[in-house]
N, C-alpha and C. Protein backbone atom coordinates (compact mmCIF):
# COMPACT_ATOMS: atom_id res chain seq x y z
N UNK A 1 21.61 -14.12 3.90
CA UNK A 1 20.61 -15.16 3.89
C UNK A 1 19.73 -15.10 2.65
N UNK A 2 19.78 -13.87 1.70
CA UNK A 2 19.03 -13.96 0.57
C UNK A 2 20.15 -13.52 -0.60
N UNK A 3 20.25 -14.32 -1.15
CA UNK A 3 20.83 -13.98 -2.10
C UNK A 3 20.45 -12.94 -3.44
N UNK A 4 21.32 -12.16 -3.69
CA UNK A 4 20.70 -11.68 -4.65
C UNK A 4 21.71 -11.10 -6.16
N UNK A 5 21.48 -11.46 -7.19
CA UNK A 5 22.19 -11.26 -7.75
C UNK A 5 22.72 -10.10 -9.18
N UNK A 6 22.28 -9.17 -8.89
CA UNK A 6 22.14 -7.30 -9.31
C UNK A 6 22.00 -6.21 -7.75
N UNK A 7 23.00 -5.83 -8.29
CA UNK A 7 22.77 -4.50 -6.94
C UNK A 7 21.43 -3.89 -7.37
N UNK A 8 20.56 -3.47 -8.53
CA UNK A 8 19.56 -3.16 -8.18
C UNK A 8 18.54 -3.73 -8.58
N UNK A 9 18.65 -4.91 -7.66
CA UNK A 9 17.37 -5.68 -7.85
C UNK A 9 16.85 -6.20 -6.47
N UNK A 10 17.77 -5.60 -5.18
CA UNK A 10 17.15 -5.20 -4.26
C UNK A 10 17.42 -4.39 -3.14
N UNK A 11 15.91 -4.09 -2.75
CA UNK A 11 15.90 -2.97 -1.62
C UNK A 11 15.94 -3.41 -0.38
N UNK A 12 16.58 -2.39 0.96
CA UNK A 12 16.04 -3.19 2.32
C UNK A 12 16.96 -1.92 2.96
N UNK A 13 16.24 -2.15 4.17
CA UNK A 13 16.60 -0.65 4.71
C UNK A 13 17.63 -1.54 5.91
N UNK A 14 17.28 -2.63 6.36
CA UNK A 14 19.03 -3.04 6.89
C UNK A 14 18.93 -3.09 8.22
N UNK A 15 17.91 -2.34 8.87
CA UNK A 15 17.70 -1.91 10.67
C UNK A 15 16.68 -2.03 10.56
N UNK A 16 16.32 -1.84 12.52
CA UNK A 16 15.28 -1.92 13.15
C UNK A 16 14.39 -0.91 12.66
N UNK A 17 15.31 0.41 12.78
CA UNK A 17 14.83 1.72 11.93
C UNK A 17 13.79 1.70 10.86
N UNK A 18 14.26 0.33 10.03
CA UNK A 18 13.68 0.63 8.60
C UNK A 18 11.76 -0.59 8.63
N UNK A 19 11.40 -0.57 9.80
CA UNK A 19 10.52 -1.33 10.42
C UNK A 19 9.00 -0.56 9.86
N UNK A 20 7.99 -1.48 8.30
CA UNK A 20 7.35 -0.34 7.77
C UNK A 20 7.74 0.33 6.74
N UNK A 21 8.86 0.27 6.40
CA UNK A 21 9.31 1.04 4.96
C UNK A 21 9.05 -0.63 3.78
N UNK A 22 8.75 -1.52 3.92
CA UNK A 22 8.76 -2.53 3.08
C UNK A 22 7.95 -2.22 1.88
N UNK A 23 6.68 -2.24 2.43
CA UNK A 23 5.41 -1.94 1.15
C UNK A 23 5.87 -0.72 0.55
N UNK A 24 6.13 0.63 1.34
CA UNK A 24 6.14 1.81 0.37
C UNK A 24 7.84 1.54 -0.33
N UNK A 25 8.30 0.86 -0.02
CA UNK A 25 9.67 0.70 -0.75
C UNK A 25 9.19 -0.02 -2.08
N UNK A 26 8.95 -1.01 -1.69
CA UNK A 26 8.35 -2.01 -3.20
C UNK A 26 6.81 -1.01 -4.21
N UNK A 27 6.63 -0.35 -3.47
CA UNK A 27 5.53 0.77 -4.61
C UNK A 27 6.27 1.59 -5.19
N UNK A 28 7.72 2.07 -4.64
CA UNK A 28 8.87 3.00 -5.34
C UNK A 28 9.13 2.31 -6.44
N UNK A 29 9.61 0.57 -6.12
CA UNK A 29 11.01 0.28 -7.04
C UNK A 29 9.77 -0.41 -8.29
N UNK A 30 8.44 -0.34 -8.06
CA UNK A 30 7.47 -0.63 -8.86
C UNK A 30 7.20 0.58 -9.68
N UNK A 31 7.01 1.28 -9.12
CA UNK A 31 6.59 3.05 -10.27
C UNK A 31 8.01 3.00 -10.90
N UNK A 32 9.09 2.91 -10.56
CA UNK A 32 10.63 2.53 -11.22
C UNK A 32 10.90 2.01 -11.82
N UNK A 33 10.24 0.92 -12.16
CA UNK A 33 10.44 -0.26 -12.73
C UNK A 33 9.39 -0.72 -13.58
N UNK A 34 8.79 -0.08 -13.94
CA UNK A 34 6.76 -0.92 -14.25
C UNK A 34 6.98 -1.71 -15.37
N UNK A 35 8.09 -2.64 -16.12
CA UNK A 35 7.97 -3.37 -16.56
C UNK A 35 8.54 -4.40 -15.89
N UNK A 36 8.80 -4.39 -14.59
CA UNK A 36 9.19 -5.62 -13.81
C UNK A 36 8.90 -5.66 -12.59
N UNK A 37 8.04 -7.50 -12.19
CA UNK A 37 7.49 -7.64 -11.47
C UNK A 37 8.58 -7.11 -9.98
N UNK A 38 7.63 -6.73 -8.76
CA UNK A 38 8.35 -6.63 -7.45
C UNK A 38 7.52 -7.63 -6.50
N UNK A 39 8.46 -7.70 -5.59
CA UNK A 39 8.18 -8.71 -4.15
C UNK A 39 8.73 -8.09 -3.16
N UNK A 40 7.72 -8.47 -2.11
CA UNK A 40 8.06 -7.59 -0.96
C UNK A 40 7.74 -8.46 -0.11
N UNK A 41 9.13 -9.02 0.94
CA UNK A 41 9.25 -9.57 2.32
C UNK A 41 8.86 -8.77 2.95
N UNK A 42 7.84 -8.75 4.19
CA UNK A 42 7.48 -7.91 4.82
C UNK A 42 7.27 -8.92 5.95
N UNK A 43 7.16 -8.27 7.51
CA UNK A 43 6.74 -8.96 8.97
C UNK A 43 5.56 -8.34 8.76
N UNK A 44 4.86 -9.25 9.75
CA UNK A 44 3.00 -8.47 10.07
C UNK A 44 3.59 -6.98 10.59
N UNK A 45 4.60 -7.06 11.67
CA UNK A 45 4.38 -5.77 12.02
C UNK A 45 4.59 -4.54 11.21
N UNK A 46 5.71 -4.72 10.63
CA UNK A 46 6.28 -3.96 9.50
C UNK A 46 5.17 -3.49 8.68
N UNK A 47 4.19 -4.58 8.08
CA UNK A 47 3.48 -4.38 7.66
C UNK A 47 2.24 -3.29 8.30
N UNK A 48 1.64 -4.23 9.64
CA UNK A 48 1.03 -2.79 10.45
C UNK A 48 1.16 -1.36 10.34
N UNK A 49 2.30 -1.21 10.12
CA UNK A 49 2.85 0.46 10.19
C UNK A 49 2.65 0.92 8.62
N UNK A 50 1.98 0.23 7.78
CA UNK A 50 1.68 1.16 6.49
C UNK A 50 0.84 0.04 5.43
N UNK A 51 0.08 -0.35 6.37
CA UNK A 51 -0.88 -1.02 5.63
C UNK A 51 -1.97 -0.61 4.52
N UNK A 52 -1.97 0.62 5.09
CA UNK A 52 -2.91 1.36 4.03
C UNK A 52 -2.20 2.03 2.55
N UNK A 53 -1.20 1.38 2.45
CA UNK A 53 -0.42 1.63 1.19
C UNK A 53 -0.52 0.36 0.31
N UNK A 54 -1.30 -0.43 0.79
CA UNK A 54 -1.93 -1.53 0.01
C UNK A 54 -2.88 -0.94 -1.21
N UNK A 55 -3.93 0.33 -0.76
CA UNK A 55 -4.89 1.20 -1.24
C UNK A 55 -3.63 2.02 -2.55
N UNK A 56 -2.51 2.28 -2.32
CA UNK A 56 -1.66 3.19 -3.47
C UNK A 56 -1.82 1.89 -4.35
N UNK A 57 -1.04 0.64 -3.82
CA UNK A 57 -1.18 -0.69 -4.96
C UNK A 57 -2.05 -0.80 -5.71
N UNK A 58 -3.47 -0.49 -4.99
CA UNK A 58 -4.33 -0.86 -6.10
C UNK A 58 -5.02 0.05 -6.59
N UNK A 59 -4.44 1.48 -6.09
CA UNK A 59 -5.25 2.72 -7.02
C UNK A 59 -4.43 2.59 -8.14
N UNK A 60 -2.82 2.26 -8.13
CA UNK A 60 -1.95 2.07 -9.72
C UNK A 60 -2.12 1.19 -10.48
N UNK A 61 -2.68 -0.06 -9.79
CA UNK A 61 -2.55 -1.35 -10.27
C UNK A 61 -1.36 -2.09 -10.88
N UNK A 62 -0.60 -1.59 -9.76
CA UNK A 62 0.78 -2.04 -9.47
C UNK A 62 1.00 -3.46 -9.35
N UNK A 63 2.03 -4.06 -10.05
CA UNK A 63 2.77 -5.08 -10.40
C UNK A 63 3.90 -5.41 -8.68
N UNK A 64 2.71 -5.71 -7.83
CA UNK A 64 3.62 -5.84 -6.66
C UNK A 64 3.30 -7.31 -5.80
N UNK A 65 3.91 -8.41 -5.47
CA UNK A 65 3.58 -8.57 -4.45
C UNK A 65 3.63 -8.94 -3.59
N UNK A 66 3.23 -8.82 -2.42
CA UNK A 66 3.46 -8.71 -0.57
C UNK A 66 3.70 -9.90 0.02
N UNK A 67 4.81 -10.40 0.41
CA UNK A 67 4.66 -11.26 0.84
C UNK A 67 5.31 -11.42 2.90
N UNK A 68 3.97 -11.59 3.26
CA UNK A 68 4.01 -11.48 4.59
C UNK A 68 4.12 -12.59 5.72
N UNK A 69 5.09 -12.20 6.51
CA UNK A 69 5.45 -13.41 7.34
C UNK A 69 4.75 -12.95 8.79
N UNK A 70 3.51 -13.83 8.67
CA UNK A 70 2.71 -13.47 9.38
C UNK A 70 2.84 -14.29 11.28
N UNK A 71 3.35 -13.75 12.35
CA UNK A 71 3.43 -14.56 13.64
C UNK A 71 3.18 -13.65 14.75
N UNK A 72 2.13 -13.21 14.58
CA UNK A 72 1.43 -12.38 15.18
C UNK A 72 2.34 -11.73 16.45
N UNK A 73 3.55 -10.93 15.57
CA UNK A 73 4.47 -10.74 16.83
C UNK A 73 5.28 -9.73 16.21
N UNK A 74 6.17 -8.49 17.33
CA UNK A 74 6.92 -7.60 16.75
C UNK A 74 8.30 -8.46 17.12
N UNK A 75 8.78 -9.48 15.67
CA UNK A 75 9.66 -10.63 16.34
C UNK A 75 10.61 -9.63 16.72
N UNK A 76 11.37 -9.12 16.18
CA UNK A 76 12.64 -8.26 15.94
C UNK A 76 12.64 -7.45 17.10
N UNK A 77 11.66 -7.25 17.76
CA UNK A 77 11.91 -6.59 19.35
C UNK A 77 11.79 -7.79 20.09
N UNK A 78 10.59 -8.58 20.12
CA UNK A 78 10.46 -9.70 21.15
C UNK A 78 11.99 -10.61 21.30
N UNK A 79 12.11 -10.84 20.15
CA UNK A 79 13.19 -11.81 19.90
C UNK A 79 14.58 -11.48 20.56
N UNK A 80 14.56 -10.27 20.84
CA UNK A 80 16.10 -9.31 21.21
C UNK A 80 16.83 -10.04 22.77
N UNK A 81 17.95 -10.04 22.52
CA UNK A 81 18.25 -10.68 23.88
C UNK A 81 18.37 -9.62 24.84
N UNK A 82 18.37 -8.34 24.51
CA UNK A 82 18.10 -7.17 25.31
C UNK A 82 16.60 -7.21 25.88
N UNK A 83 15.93 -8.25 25.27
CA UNK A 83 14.13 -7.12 25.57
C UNK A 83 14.11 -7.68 27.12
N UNK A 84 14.76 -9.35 27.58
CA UNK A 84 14.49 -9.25 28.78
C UNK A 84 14.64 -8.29 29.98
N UNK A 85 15.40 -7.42 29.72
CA UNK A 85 15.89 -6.18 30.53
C UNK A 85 14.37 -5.15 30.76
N UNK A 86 14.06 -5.49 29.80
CA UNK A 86 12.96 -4.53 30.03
C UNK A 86 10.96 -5.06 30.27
N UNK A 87 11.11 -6.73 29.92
CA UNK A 87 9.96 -7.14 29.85
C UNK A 87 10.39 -8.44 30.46
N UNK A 88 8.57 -9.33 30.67
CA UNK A 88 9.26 -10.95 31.38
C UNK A 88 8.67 -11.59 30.07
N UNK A 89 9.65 -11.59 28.97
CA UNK A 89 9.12 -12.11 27.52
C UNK A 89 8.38 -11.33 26.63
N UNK A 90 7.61 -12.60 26.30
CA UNK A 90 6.94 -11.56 24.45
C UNK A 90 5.67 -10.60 24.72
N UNK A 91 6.15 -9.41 24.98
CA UNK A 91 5.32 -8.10 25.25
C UNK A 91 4.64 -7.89 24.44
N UNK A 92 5.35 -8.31 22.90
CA UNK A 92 4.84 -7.60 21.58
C UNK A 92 3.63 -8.67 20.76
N UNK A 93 3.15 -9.68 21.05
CA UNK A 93 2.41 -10.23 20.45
C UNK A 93 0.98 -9.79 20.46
N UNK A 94 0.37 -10.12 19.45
CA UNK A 94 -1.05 -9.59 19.29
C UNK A 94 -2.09 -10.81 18.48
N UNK A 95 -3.52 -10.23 18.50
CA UNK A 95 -4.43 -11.22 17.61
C UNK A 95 -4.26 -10.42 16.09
N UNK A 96 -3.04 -11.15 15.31
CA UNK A 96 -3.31 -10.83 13.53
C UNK A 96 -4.60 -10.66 13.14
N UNK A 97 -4.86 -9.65 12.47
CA UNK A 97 -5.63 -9.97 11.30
C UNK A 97 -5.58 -10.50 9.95
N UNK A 98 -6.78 -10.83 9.57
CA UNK A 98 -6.60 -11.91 8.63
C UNK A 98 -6.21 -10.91 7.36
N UNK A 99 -4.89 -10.46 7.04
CA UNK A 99 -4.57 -9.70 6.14
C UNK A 99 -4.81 -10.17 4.26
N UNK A 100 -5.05 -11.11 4.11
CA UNK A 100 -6.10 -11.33 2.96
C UNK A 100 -6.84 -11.10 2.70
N UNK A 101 -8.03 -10.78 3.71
CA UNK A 101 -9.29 -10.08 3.30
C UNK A 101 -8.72 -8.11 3.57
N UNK A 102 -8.14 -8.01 4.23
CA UNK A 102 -7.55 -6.63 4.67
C UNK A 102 -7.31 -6.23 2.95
N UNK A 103 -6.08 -7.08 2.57
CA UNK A 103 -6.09 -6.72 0.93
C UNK A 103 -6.83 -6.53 -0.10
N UNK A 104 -7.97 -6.86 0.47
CA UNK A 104 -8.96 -7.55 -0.60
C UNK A 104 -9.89 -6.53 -0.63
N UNK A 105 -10.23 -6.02 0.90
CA UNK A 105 -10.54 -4.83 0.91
C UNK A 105 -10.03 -3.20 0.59
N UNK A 106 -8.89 -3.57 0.21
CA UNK A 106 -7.94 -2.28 -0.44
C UNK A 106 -8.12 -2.35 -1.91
N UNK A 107 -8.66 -3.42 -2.53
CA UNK A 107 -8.61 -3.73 -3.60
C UNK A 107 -7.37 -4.49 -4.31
N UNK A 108 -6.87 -5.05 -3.48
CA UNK A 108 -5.70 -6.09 -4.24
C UNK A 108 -6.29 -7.30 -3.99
N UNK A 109 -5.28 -8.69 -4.43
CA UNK A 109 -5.79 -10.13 -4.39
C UNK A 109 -5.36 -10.74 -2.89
N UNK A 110 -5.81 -11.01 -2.30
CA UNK A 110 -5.11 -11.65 -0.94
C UNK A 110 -5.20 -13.09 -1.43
N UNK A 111 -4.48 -14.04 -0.58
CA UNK A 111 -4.23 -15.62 -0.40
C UNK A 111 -3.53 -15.49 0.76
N UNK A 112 -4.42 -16.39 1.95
CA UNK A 112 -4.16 -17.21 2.98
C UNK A 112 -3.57 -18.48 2.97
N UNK A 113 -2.00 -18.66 3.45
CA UNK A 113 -0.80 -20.10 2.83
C UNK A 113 -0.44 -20.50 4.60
N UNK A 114 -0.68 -21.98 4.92
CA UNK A 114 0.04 -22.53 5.63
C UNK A 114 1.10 -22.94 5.55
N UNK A 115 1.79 -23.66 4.47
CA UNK A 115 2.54 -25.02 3.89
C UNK A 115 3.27 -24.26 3.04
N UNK A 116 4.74 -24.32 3.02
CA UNK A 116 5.44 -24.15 2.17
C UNK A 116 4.85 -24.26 0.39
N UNK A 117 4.44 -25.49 0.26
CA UNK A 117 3.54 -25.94 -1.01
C UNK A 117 2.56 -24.72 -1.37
N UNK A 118 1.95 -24.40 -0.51
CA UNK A 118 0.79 -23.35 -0.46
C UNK A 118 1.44 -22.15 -1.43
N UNK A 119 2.55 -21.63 -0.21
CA UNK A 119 3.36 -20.67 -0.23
C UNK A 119 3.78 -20.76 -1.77
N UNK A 120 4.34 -21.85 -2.09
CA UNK A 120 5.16 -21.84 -3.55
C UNK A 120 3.77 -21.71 -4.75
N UNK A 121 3.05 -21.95 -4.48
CA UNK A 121 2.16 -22.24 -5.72
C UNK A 121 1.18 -20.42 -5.65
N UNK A 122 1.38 -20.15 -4.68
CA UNK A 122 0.62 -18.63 -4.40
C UNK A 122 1.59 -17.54 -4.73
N UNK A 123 2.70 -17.58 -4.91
CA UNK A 123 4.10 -16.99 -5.38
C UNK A 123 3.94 -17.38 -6.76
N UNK A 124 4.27 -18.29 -7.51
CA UNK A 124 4.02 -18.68 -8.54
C UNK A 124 2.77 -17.82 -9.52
N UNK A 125 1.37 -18.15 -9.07
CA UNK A 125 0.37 -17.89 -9.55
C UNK A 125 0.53 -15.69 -9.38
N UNK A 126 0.97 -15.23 -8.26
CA UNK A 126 1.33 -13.86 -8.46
C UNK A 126 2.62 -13.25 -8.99
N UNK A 127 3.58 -13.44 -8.69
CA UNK A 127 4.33 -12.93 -9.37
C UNK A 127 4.48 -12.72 -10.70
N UNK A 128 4.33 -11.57 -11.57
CA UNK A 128 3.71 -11.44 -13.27
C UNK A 128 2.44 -11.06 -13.46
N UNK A 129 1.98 -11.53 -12.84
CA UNK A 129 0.87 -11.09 -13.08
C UNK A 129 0.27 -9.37 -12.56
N UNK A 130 -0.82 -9.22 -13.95
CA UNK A 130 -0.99 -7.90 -13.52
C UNK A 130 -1.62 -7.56 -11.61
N UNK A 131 -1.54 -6.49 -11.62
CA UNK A 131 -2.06 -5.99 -10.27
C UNK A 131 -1.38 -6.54 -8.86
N UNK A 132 -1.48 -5.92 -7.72
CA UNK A 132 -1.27 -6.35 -6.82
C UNK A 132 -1.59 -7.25 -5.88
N UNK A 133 -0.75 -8.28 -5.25
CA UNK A 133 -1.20 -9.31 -4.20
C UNK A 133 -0.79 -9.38 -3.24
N UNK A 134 -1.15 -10.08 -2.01
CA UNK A 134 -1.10 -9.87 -0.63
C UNK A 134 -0.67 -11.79 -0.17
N UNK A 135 0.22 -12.14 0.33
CA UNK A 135 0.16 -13.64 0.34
C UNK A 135 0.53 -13.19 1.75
N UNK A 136 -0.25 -13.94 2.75
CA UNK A 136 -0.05 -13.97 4.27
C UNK A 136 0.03 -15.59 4.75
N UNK A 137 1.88 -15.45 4.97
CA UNK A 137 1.73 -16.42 5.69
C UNK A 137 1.99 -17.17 6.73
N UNK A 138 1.73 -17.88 7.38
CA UNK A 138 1.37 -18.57 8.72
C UNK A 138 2.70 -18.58 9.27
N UNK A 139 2.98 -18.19 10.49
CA UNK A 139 4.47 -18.69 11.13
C UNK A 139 4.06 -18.40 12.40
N UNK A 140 4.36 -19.69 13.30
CA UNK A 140 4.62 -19.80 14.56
C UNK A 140 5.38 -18.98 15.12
N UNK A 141 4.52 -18.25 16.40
CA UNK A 141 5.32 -16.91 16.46
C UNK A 141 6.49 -17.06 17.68
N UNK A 142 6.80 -18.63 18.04
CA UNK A 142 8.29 -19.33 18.43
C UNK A 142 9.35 -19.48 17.50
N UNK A 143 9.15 -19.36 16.04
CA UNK A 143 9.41 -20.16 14.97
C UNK A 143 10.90 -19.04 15.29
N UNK A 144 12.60 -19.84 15.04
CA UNK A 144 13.38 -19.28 15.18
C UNK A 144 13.45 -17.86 14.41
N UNK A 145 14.64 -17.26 14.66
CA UNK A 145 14.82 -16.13 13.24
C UNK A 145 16.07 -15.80 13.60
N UNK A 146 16.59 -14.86 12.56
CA UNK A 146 18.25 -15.03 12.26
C UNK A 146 18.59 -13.93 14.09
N UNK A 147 17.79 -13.24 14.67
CA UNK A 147 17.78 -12.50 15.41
C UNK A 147 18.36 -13.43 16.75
N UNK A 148 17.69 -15.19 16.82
CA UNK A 148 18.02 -16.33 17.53
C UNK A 148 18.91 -16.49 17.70
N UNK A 149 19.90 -16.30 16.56
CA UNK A 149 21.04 -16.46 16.28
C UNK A 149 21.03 -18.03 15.55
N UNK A 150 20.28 -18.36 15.03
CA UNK A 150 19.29 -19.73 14.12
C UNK A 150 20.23 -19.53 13.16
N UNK A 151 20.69 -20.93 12.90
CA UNK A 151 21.40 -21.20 11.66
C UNK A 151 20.63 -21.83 10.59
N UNK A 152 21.24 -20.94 9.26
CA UNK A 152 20.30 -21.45 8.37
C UNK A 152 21.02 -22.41 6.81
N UNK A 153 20.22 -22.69 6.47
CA UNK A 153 20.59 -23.78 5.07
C UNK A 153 20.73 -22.77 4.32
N UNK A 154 21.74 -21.88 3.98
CA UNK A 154 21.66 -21.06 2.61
C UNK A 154 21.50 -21.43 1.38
N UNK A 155 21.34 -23.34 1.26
CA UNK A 155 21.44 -23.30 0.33
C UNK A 155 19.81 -23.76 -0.81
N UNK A 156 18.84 -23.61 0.47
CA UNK A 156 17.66 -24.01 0.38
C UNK A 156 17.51 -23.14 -0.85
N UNK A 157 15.95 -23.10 -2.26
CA UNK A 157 15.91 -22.37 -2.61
C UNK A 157 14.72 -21.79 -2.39
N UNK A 158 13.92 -20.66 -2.51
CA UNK A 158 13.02 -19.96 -2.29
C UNK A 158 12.24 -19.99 -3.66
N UNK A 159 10.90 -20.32 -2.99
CA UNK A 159 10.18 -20.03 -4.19
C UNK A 159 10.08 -18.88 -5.12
């Protein structure tokens, strides 16, 4: 579903397992790389589990940035067609925080995006640029995912 075109030009740990390794992965392939910008897909929850590695971003002033698909939900468990076995639905949802100011308070740039438009012009304006950013954005935490078994337009392009 993402194309990519250099084996090392990206990271991803592939499993449930790797739930939380996003940010400290993209601060690796950034100290690795420090003449080229990084981006990091991350879930809120994923994110949850090492948020305070936002604080490494901006003690380096690392060339990173975060981009979070925010639906106030651990989709990747909720979403499981196994979880009914064990719950009556979405167990895992919570009240997000507003992870823009969270960044902002680590010392990186946060931006709050509803709208695709949002999204593209807040990608745009960070990526290259020095220091680290935090883009959190909005998703309905019904909103399908490949976990649905949701078919997708591969051929859409991403900002």
């Amino acid at each position: 579903m993402f194309e990519t075109y250099h084996p090392d030009r990206y990271v991803t740990a592939g499993s449930w397992a790797g739930m939380g390794v996003g940010l400290p992965a993209a601060i690796g392939a950034s100290l690795g790389n420090p003449d080229k910008p990084v981006v990091c897909l991350t879930g809120d929850g994923g994110l949850m589990m090492c948020i305070h590695e936002l604080h490494t971003a901006a003690e380096y002033d690392l060339d990173v940035t975060v981009i979070v698909s925010n639906n106030a939900d651990y989709g990747i468990i909720s979403k499981s067609p196994k979880i009914e076995q064990y719950t009556d639905g979405h167990q895992f949802t919570w009240r997000s925080p507003d992870f823009a100011t969270v960044a902002e308070g680590f010392g990186c740039r946060g931006t709050r995006v509803e709208t695709l438009a949002e999204l593209e012009a807040a990608v745009d304006e960070a990526v290259g640029r020095n220091g680290p950013d935090l883009i959190d954005v909005g998703i309905r935490t019904d909103e399908p995912s490949a976990v649905d078994g949701a078919e997708y337009d591969s051929t859409v392009e991403l900002p």
